[in-house]
N, C-alpha and C. Protein backbone atom coordinates (compact mmCIF):
# COMPACT_ATOMS: atom_id res chain seq x y z
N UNK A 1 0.85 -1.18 0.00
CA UNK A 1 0.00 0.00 0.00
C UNK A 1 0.89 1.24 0.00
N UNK A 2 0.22 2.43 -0.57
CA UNK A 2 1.02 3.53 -0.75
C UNK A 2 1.19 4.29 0.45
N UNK A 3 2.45 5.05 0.79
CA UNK A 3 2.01 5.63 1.84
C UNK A 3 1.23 6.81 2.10
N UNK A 4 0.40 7.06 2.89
CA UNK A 4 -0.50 8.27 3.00
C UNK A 4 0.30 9.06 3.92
N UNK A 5 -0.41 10.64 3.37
CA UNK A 5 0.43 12.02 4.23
C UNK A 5 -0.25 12.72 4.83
N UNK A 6 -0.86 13.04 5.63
CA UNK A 6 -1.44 14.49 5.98
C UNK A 6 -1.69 15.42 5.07
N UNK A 7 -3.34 15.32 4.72
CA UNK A 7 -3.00 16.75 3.93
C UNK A 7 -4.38 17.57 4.39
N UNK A 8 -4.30 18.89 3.73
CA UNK A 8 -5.58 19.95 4.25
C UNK A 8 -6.91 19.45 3.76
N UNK A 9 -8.03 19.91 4.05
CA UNK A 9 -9.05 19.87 3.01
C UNK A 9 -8.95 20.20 2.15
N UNK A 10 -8.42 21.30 1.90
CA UNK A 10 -9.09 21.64 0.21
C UNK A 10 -8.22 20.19 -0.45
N UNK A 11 -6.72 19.93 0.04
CA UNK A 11 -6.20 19.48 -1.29
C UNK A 11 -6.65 18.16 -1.29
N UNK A 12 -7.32 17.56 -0.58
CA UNK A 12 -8.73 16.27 -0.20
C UNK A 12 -9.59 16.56 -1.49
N UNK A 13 -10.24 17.85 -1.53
CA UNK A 13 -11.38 18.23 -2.03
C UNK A 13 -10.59 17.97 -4.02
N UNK A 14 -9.44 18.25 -3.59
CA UNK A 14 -8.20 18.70 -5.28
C UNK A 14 -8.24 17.58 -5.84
N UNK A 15 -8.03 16.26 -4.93
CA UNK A 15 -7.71 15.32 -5.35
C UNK A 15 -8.64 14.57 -5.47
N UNK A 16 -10.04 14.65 -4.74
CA UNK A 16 -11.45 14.03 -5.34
C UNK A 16 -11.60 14.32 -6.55
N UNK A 17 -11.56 15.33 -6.61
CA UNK A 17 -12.40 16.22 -7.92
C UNK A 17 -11.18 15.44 -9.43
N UNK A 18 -10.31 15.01 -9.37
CA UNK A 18 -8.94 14.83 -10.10
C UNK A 18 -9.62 13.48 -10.20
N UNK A 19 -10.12 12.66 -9.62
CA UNK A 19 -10.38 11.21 -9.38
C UNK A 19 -12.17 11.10 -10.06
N UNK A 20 -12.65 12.25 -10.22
CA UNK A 20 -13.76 11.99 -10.69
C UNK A 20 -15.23 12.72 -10.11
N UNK A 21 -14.96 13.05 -8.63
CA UNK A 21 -16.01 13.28 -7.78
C UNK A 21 -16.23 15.08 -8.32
N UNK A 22 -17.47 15.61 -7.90
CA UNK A 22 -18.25 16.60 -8.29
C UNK A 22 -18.24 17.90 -6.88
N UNK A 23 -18.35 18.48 -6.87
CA UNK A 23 -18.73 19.15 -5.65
C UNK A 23 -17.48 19.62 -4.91
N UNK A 24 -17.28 20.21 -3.61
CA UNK A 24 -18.57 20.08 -2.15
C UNK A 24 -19.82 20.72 -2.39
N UNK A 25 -20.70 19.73 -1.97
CA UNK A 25 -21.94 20.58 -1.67
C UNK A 25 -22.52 20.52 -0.64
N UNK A 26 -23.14 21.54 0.07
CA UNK A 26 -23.51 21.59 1.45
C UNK A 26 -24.85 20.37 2.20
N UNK A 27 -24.13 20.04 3.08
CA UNK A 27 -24.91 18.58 3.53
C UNK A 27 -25.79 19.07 4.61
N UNK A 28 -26.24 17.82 5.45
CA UNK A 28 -26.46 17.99 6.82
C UNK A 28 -25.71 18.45 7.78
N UNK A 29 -25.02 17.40 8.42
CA UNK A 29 -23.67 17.85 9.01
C UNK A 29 -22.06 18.63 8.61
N UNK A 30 -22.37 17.71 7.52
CA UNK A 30 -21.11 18.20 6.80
C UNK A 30 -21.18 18.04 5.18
N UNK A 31 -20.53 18.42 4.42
CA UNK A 31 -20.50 18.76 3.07
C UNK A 31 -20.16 17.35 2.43
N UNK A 32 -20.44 17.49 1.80
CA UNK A 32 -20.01 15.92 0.33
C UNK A 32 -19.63 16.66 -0.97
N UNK A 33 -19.17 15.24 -1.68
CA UNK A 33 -18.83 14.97 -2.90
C UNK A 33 -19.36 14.09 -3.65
N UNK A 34 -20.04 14.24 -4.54
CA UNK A 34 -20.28 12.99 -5.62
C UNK A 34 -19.62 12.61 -6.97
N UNK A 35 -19.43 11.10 -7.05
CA UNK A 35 -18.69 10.78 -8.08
C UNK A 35 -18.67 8.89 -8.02
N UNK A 36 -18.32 8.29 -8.96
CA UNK A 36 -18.20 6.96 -9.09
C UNK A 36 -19.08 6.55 -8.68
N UNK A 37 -20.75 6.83 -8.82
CA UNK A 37 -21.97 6.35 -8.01
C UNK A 37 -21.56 5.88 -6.38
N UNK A 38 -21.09 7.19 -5.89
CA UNK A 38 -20.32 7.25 -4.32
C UNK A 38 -21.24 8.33 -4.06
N UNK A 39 -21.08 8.96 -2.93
CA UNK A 39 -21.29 10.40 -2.25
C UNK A 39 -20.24 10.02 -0.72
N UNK A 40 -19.20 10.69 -1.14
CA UNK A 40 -18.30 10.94 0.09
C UNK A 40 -18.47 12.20 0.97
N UNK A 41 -18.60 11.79 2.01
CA UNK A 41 -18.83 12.77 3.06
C UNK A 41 -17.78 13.31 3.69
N UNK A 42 -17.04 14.43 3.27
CA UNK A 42 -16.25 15.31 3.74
C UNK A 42 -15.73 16.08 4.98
N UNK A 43 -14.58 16.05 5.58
CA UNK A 43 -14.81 16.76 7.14
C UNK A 43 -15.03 18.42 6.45
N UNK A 44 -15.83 18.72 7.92
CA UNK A 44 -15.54 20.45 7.95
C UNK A 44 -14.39 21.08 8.06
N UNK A 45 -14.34 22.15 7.25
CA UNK A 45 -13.22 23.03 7.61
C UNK A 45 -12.60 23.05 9.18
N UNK A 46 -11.04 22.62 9.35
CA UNK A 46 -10.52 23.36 10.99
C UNK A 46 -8.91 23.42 10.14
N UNK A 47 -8.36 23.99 11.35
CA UNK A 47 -7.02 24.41 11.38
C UNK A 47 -6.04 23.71 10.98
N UNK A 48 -6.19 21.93 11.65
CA UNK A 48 -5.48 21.24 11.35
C UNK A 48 -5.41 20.67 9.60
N UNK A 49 -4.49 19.27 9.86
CA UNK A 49 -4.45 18.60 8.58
C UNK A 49 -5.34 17.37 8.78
N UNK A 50 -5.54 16.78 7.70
CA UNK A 50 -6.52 15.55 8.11
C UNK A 50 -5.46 14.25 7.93
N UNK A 51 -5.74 13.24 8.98
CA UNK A 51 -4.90 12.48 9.13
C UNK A 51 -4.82 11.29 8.51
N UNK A 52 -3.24 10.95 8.05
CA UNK A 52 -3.77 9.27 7.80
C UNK A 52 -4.37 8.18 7.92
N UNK A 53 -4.81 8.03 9.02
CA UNK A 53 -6.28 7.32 9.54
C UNK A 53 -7.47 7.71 9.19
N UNK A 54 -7.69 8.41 8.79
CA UNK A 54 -8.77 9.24 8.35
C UNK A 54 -8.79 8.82 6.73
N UNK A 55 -7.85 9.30 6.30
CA UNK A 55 -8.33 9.11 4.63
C UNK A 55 -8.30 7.78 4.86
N UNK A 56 -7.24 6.80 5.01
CA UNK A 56 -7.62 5.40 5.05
C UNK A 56 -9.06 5.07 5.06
N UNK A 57 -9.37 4.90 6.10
CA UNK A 57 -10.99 5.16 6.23
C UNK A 57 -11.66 5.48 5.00
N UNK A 58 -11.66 7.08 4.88
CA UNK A 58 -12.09 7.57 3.89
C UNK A 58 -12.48 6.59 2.60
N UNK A 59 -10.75 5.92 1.90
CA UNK A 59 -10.75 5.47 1.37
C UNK A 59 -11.22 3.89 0.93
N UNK A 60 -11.43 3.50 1.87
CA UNK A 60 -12.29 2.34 1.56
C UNK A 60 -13.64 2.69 1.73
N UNK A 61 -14.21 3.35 2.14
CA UNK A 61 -15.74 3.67 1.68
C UNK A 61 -16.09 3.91 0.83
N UNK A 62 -15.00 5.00 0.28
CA UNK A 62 -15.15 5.14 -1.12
C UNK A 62 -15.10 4.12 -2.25
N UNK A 63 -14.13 3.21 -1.89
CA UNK A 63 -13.91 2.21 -2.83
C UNK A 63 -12.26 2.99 -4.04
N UNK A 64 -11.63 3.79 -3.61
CA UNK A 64 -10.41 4.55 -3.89
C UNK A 64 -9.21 3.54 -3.38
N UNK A 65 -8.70 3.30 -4.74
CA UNK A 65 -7.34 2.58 -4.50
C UNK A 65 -6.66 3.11 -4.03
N UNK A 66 -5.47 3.39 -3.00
CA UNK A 66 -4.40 3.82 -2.25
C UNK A 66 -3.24 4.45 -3.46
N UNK A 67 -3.11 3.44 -4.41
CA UNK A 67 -2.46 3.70 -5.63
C UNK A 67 -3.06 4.97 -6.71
N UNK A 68 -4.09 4.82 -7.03
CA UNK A 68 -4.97 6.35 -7.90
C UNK A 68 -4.76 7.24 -6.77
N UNK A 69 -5.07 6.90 -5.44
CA UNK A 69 -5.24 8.33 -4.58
C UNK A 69 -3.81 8.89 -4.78
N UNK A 70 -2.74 8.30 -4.30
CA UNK A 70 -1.15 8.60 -4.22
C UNK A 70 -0.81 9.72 -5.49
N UNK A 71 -1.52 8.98 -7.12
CA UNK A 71 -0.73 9.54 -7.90
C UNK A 71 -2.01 10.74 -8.85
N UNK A 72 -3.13 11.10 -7.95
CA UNK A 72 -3.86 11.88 -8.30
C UNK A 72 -3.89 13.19 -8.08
């Protein structure tokens, strides 16, 4: 598996959108993305970075290879 880095939202949001997904658009709690007959649910904006545990996660819900995410 590739290794994952810390990165901000937006460049989360850079690299959905690069992979196929549509949006953010404003949710319930929090904002999404649609794409690959998915709707990924996005964190809210904060200060920090979002963590490797997190996209992991992320990424199997989505159904996002570790490999496309790395080189997207």
């Amino acid at each position: 598996m590739a290794e994952l880095v810390p990165l901000s939202r937006r460049e989360l949001v850079r690299k959905l959108r690069r992979l196929g997904f549509e949006g953010p658009y404003s949710g319930g709690r929090h904002a999404f993305m649609l794409g690959r007959e998915k709707r990924a649910v996005i964190p809210n904006p904060h200060g920090g970075d979002i963590s490797p545990a997190f996209i992991r996660e992320f990424l199997k819900q989505t159904e996002i290879d570790a490999e496309a995410w790395t080189y997207a």
